[in-house]
Protein backbone atom coordinates (compact mmCIF):
# COMPACT_ATOMS: atom_id res chain seq x y z
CA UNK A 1 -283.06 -196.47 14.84
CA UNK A 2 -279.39 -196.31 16.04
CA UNK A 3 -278.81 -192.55 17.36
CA UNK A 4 -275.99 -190.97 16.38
CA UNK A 5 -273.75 -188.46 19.21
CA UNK A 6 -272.84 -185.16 17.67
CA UNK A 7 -269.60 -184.64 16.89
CA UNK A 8 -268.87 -182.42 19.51
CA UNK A 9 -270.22 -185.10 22.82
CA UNK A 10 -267.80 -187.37 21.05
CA UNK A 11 -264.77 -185.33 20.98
CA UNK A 12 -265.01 -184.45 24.16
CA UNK A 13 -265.51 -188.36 25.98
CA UNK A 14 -262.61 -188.77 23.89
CA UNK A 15 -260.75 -186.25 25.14
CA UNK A 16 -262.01 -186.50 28.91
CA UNK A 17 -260.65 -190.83 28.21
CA UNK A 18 -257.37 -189.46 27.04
CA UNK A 19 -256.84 -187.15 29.99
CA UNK A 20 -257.66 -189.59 32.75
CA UNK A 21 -255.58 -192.46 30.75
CA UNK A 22 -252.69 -189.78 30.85
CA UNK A 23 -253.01 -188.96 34.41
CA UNK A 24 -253.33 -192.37 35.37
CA UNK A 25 -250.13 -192.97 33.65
CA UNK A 26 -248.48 -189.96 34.90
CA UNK A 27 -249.39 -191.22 38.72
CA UNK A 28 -248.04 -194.43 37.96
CA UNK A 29 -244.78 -192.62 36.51
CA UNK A 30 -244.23 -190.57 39.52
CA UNK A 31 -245.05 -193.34 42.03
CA UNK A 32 -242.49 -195.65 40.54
CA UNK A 33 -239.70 -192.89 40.06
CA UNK A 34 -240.57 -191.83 43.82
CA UNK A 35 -240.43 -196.31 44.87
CA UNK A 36 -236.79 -195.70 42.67
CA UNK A 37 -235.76 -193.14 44.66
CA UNK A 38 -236.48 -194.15 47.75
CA UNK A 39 -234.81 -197.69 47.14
CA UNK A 40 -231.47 -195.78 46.16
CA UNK A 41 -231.88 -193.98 49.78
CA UNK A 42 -232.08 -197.90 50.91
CA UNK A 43 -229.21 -198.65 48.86
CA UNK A 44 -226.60 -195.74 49.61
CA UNK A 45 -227.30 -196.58 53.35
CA UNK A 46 -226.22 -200.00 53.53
CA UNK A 47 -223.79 -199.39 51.18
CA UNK A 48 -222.18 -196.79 53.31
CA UNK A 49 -222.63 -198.72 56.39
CA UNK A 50 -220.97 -201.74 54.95
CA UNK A 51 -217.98 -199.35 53.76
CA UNK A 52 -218.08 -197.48 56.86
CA UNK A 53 -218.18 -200.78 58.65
CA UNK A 54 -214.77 -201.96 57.15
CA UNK A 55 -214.30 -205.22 60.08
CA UNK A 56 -216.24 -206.02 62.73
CA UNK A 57 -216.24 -208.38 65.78
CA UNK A 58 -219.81 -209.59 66.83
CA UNK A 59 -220.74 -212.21 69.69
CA UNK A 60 -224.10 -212.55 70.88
CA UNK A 61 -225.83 -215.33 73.36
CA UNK A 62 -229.39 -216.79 73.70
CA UNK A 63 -231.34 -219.52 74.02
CA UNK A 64 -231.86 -221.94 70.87
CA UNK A 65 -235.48 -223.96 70.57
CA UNK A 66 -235.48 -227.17 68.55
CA UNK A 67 -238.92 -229.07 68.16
CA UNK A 68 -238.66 -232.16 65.69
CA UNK A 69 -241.95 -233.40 63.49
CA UNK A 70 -242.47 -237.11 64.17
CA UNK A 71 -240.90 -238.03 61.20
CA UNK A 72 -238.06 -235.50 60.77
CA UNK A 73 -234.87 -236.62 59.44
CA UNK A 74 -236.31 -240.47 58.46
CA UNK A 75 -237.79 -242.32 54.95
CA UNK A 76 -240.96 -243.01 54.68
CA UNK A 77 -241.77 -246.02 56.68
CA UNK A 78 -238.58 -245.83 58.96
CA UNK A 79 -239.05 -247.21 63.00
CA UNK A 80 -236.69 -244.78 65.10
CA UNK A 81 -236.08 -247.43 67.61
CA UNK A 82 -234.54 -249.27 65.32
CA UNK A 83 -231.84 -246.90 64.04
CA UNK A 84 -230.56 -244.84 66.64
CA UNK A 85 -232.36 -242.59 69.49
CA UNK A 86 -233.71 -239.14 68.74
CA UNK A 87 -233.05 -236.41 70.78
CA UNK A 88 -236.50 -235.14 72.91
CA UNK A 89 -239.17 -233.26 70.35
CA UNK A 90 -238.85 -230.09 72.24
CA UNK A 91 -235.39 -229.47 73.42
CA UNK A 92 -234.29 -226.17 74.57
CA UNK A 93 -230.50 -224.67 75.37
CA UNK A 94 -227.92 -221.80 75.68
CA UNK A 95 -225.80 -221.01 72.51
CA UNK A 96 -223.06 -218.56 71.55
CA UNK A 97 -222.79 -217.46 68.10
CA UNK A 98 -219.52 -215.31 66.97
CA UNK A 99 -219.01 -213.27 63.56
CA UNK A 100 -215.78 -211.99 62.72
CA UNK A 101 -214.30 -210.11 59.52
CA UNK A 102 -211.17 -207.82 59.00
CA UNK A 103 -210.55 -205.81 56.35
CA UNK A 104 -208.87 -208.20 54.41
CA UNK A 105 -212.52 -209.76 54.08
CA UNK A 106 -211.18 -213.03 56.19
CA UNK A 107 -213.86 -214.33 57.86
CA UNK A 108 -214.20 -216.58 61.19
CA UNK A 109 -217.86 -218.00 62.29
CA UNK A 110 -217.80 -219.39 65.90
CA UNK A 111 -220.95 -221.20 67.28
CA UNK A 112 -221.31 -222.80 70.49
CA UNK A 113 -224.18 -225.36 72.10
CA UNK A 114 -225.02 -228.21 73.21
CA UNK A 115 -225.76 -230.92 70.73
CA UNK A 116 -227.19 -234.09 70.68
CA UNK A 117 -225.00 -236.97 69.86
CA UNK A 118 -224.92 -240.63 69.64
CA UNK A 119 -221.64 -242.59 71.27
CA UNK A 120 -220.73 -246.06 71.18
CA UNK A 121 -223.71 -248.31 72.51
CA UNK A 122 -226.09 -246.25 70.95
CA UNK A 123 -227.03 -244.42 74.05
CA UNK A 124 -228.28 -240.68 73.12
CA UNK A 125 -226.54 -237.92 75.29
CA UNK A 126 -226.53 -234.07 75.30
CA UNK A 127 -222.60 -233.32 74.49
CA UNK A 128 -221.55 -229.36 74.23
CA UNK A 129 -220.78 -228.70 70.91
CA UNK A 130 -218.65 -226.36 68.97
CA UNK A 131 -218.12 -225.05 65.16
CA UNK A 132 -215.76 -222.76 63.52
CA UNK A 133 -215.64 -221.74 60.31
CA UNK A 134 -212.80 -220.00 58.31
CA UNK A 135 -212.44 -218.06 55.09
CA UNK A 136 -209.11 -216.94 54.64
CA UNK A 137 -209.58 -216.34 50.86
CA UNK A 138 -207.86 -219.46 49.51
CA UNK A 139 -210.05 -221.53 51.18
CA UNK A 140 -212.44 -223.09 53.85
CA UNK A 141 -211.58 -224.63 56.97
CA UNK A 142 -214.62 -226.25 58.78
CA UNK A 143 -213.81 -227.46 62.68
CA UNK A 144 -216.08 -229.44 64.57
CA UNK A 145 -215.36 -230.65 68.04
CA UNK A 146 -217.87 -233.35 68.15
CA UNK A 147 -219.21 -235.35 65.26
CA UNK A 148 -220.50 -238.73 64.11
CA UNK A 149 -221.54 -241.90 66.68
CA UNK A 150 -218.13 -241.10 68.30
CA UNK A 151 -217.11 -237.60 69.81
CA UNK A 152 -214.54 -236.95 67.00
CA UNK A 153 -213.59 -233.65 67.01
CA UNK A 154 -213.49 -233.18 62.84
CA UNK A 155 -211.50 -230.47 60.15
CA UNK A 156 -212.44 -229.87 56.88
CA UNK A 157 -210.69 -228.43 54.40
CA UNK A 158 -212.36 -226.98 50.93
CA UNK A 159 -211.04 -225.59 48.20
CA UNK A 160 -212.72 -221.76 47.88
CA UNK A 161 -213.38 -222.23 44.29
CA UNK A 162 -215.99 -219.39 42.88
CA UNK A 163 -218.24 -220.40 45.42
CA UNK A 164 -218.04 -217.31 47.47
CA UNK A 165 -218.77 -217.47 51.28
CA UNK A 166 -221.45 -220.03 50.75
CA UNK A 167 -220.15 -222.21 53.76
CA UNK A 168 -220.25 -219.00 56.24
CA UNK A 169 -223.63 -218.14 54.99
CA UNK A 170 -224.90 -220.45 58.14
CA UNK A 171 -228.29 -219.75 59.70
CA UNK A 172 -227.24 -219.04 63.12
CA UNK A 173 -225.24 -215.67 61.57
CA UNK A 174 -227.79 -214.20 59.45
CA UNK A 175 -229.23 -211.68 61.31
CA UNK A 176 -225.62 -210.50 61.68
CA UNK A 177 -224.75 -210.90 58.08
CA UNK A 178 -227.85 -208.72 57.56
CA UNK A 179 -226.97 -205.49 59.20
CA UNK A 180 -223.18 -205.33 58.54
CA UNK A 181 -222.88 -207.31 55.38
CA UNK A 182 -226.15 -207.23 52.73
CA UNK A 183 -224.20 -206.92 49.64
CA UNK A 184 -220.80 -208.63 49.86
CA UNK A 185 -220.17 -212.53 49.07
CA UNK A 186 -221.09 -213.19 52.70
CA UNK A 187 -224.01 -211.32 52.59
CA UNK A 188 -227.77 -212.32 52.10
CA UNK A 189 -229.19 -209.21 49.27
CA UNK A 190 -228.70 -209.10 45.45
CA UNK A 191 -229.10 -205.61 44.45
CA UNK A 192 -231.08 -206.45 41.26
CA UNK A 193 -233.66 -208.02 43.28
CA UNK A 194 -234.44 -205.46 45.63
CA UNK A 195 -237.77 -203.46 44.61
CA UNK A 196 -239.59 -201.32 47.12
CA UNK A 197 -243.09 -203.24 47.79
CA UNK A 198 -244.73 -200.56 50.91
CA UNK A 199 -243.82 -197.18 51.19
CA UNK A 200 -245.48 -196.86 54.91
CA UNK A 201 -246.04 -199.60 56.88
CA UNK A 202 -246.16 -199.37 60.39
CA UNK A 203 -244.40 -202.23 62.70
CA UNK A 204 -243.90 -202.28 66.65
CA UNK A 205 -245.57 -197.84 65.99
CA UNK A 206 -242.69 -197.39 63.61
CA UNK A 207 -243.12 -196.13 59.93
CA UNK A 208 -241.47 -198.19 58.07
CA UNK A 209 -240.81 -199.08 54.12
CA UNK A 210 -241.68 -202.68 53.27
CA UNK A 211 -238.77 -204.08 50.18
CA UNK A 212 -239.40 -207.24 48.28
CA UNK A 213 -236.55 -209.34 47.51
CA UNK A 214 -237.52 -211.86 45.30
CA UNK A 215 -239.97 -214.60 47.53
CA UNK A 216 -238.70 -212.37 50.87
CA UNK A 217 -240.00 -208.82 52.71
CA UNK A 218 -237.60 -206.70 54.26
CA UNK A 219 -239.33 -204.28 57.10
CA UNK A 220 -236.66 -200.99 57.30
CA UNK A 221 -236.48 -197.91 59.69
CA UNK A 222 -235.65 -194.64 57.63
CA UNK A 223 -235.13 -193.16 60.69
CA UNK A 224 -232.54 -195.47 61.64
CA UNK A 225 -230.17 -195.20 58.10
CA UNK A 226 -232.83 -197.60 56.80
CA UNK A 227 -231.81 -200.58 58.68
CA UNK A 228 -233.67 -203.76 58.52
CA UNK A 229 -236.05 -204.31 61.58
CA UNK A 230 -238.24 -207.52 60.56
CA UNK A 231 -237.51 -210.18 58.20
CA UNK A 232 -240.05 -212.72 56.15
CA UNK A 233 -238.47 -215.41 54.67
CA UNK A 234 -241.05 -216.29 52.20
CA UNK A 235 -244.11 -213.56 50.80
CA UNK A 236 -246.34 -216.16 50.23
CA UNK A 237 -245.61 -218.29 53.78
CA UNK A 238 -245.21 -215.65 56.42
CA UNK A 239 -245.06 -218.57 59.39
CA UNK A 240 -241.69 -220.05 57.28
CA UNK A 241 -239.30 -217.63 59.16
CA UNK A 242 -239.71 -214.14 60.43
CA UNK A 243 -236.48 -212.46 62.00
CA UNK A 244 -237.08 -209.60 63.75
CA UNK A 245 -234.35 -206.72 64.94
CA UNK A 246 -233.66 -204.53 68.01
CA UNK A 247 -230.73 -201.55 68.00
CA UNK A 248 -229.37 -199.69 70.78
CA UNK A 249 -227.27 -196.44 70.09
CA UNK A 250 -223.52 -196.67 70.63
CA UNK A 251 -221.09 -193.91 72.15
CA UNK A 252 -220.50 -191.82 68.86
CA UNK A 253 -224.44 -192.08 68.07
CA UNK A 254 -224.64 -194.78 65.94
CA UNK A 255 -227.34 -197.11 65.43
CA UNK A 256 -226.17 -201.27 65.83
CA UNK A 257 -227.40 -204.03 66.40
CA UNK A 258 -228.35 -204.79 70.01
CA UNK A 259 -230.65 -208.54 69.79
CA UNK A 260 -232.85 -210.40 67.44
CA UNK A 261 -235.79 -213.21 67.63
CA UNK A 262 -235.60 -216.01 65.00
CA UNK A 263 -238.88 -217.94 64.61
CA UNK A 264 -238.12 -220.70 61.43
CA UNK A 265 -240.82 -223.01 60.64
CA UNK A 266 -240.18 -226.34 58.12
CA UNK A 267 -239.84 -229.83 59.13
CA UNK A 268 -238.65 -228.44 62.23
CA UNK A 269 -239.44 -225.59 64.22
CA UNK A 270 -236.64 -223.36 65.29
CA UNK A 271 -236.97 -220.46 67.48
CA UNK A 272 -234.04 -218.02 68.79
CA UNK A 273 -233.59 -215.52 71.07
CA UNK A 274 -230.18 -213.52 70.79
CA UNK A 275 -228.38 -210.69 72.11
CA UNK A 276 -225.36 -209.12 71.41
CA UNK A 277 -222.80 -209.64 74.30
CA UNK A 278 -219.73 -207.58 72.82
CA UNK A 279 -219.35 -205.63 69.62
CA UNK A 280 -216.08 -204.11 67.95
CA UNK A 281 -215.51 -202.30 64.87
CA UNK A 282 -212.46 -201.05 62.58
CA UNK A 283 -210.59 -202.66 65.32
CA UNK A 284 -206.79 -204.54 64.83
CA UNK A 285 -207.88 -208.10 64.67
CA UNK A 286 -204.46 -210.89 64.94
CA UNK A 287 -203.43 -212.89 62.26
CA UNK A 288 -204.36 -216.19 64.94
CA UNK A 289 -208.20 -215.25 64.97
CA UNK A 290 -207.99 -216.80 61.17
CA UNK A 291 -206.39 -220.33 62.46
CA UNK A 292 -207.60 -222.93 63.82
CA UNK A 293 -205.92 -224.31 66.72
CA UNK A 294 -206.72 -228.26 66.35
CA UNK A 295 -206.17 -230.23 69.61
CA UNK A 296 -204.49 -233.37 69.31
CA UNK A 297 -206.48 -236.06 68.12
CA UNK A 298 -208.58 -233.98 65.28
CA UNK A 299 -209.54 -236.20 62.19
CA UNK A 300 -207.96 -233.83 59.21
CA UNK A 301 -209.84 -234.06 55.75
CA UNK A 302 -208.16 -232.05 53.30
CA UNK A 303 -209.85 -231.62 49.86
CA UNK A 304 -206.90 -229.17 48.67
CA UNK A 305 -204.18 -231.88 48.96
CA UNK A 306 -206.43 -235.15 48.96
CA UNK A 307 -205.16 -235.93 52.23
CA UNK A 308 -207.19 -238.17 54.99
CA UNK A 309 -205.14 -237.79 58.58
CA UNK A 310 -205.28 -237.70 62.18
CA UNK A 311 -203.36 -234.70 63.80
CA UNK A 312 -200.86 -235.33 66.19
CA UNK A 313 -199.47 -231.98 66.44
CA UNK A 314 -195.59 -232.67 65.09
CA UNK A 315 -196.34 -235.86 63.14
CA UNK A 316 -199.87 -237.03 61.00
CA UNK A 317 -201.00 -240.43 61.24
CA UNK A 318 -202.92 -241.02 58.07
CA UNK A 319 -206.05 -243.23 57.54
CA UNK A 320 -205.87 -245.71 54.81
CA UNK A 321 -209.83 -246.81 53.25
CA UNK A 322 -211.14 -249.50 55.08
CA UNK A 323 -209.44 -248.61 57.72
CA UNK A 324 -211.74 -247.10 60.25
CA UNK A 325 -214.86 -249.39 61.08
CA UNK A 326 -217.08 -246.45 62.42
CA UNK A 327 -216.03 -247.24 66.09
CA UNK A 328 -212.48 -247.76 65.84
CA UNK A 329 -211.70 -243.86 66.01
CA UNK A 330 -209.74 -244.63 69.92
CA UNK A 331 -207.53 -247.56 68.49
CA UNK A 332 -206.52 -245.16 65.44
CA UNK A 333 -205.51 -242.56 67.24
CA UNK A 334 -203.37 -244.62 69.71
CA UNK A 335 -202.05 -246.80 66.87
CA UNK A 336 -199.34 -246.34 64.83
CA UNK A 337 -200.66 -246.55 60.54
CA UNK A 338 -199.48 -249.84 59.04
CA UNK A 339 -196.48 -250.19 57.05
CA UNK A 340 -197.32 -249.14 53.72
CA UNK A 341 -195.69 -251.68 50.40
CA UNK A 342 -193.29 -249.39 48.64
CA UNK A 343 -194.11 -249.45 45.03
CA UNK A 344 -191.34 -248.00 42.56
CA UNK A 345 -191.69 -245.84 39.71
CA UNK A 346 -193.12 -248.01 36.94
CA UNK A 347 -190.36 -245.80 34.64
CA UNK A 348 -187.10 -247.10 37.29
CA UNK A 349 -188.88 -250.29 36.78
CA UNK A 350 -188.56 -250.70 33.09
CA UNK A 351 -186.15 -249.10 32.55
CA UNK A 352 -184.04 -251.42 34.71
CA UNK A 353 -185.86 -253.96 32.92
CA UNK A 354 -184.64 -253.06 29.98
CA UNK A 355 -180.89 -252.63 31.07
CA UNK A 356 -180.54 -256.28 32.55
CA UNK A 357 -182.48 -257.72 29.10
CA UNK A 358 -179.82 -255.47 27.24
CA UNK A 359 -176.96 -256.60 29.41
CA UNK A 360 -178.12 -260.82 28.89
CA UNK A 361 -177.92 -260.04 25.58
CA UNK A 362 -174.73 -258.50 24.78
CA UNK A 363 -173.21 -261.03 27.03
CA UNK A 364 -174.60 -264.05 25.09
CA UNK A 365 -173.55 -262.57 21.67
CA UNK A 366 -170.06 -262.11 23.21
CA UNK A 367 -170.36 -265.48 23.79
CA UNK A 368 -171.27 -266.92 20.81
CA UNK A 369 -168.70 -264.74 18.40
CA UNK A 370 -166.27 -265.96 21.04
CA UNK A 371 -167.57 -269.59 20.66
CA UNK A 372 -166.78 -268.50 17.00
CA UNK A 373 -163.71 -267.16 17.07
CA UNK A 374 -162.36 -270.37 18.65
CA UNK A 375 -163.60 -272.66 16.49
């Protein structure tokens, strides 16, 4: 026989459910209006330091680490030997990366190393290599000093579109882009994204606050206006990339960026060790620093006027298709472009069609009611 609680026992589990439900709630509430709270500390710091922090010159130097997987950058099945060489697996070298924005939100992204490239003969050599990259606001400009199986020194030229900075978003600037610029188009941070995911985690005997940003963790000091000092690329594959931030104090007592370490892990592995060589701020930057200088010779691509060219300075000499072989690049440049056909209007065609037709024909019915007449 099924025994029945009094009344009173009942009420009270009841009650005793309802309170710890309620409190359990309540600690919930609190926790996730203190996580709010603190993630509008995180906000209103790099939101004032990006305000504060109205331009900005930053150039740091390092040494870049490239190690290739067997099969990087080949289809399945693909012998090496037969297409072109491949740089060594493991290749290690000095590079200079430069970040520049004025208060006009032009940007310029400078990067300097030594590449490997692939000249005529197909004989692999180690060439030094350079990149700039301009936003001026109308548009991109993309300069390369060495490209293709020739050393072509290239310019591109992009339309801006609504694309925002995605061409200055490179990897080599993104620690950069981190500290000075989370939230603008060149940054790397989407406010709506941003939840707090740790509120103390210690890294390198630091308490820190841990934010998740969508698939990424953000490690940041609040003792240091909450600036980021580790980065994981991906939650669920710490080994994918991990960048990792150092900060020196400058002469008014602020806190910038001083080096970083960039370990990146895919179907390459990319490490990088960086640090800051010279650092300006709210400084007059020239009109120049947002122009490229192109030295003679520089194969123009222009996607705002549809132009194909190679720059001579005072004069273009434009490429016609077909016209460059892949190894013909020297003989271009040297050689005057052929003689274009000159093709009228069609319009000035007919219509002086139609005036000659016109003028036959008035003639030989002046003619004929001449003819006429006489007879």
């Amino acid at each position: 026989m099924r025994r029945v609680q009094p009344l009173s026992i009942r009420a009270v589990r009841i009650a005793l459910g309802g309170f710890v439900w309620m409190l359990v709630m309540r600690t919930g509430f609190v926790r996730a209006q203190a996580n709010e709270a603190r993630l509008e500390r995180v906000v209103d710091a790099w939101a004032s330091r990006q305000e504060r922090v109205k331009s900005f010159d930053v150039a740091a130097r390092g040494t870049w680490g490239m190690k290739l997987s067997p099969g990087f950058g080949l289809a399945p099945g693909a012998d090496p030997q037969k297409l072109f060489p491949r740089p060594p697996s493991d290749t290690t070298y000095v590079a200079e990366v430069r970040l520049t924005t004025d208060v006009r939100g032009r940007v310029r992204d400078e990067f300097d190393q030594i590449w490997w490239a692939v000249p005529d003969g197909l004989l692999g050599v180690f060439r030094p290599h350079k990149v700039i990259s301009i936003d001026d606001g109308k548009a991109y400009t993309d300069f390369f000093d060495v490209g293709g199986g020739v050393p072509i020194p290239n310019c591109f030229i992009y339309n801006r579109g609504k694309e925002g900075r995605g061409r200055i978003s490179h990897m080599r600037n993104f620690a950069i882009r981190m500290v000075y610029r989370p939230f603008d188009e060149m940054g790397t941070v989407v406010r709506s994204k941003l939840k707090v995911a740790e509120e103390n985690a210690l890294w390198d005997g630091r308490r820190t606050v841990v934010l998740q940003h969508a698939d990424e963790l953000i490690w940041v000091d609040p003792e240091r206006e909450y600036l980021p000092v580790r980065y994981q690329m991906s939650k669920s594959n710490p080994s994918r990339r991990i960048i990792e931030f150092s900060y020196k104090e400058d002469d008014i007592g602020d806190w910038v960026l001083a080096s970083w370490k960039d370990d990146y892990a895919g179907g390459f592995r990319f490490t990088a060790t960086m640090e800051v060589t010279s650092f300006s701020v709210n400084q007059g930057l020239p009109d120049e620093l947002f122009a490229i200088s192109l030295p003679p010779g520089t194969w123009v691509h222009d996607e705002t006027t549809g132009e194909s060219y190679i720059d001579h300075g005072t004069r273009k000499r434009h490429v016609g298709p077909g016209e460059f072989n892949g190894l013909n690049y020297k003989d271009l440049v040297e050689r005057d472009e052929p003689q274009a056909w000159w093709w009228p209007n069609p319009l000035f065609v007919l219509g002086n069609l139609a005036l000659i037709l016109g003028s036959a024909a008035a003639l030989y019915f002046i003619r004929r009611w001449r003819s006429h007449a006489a007879s």
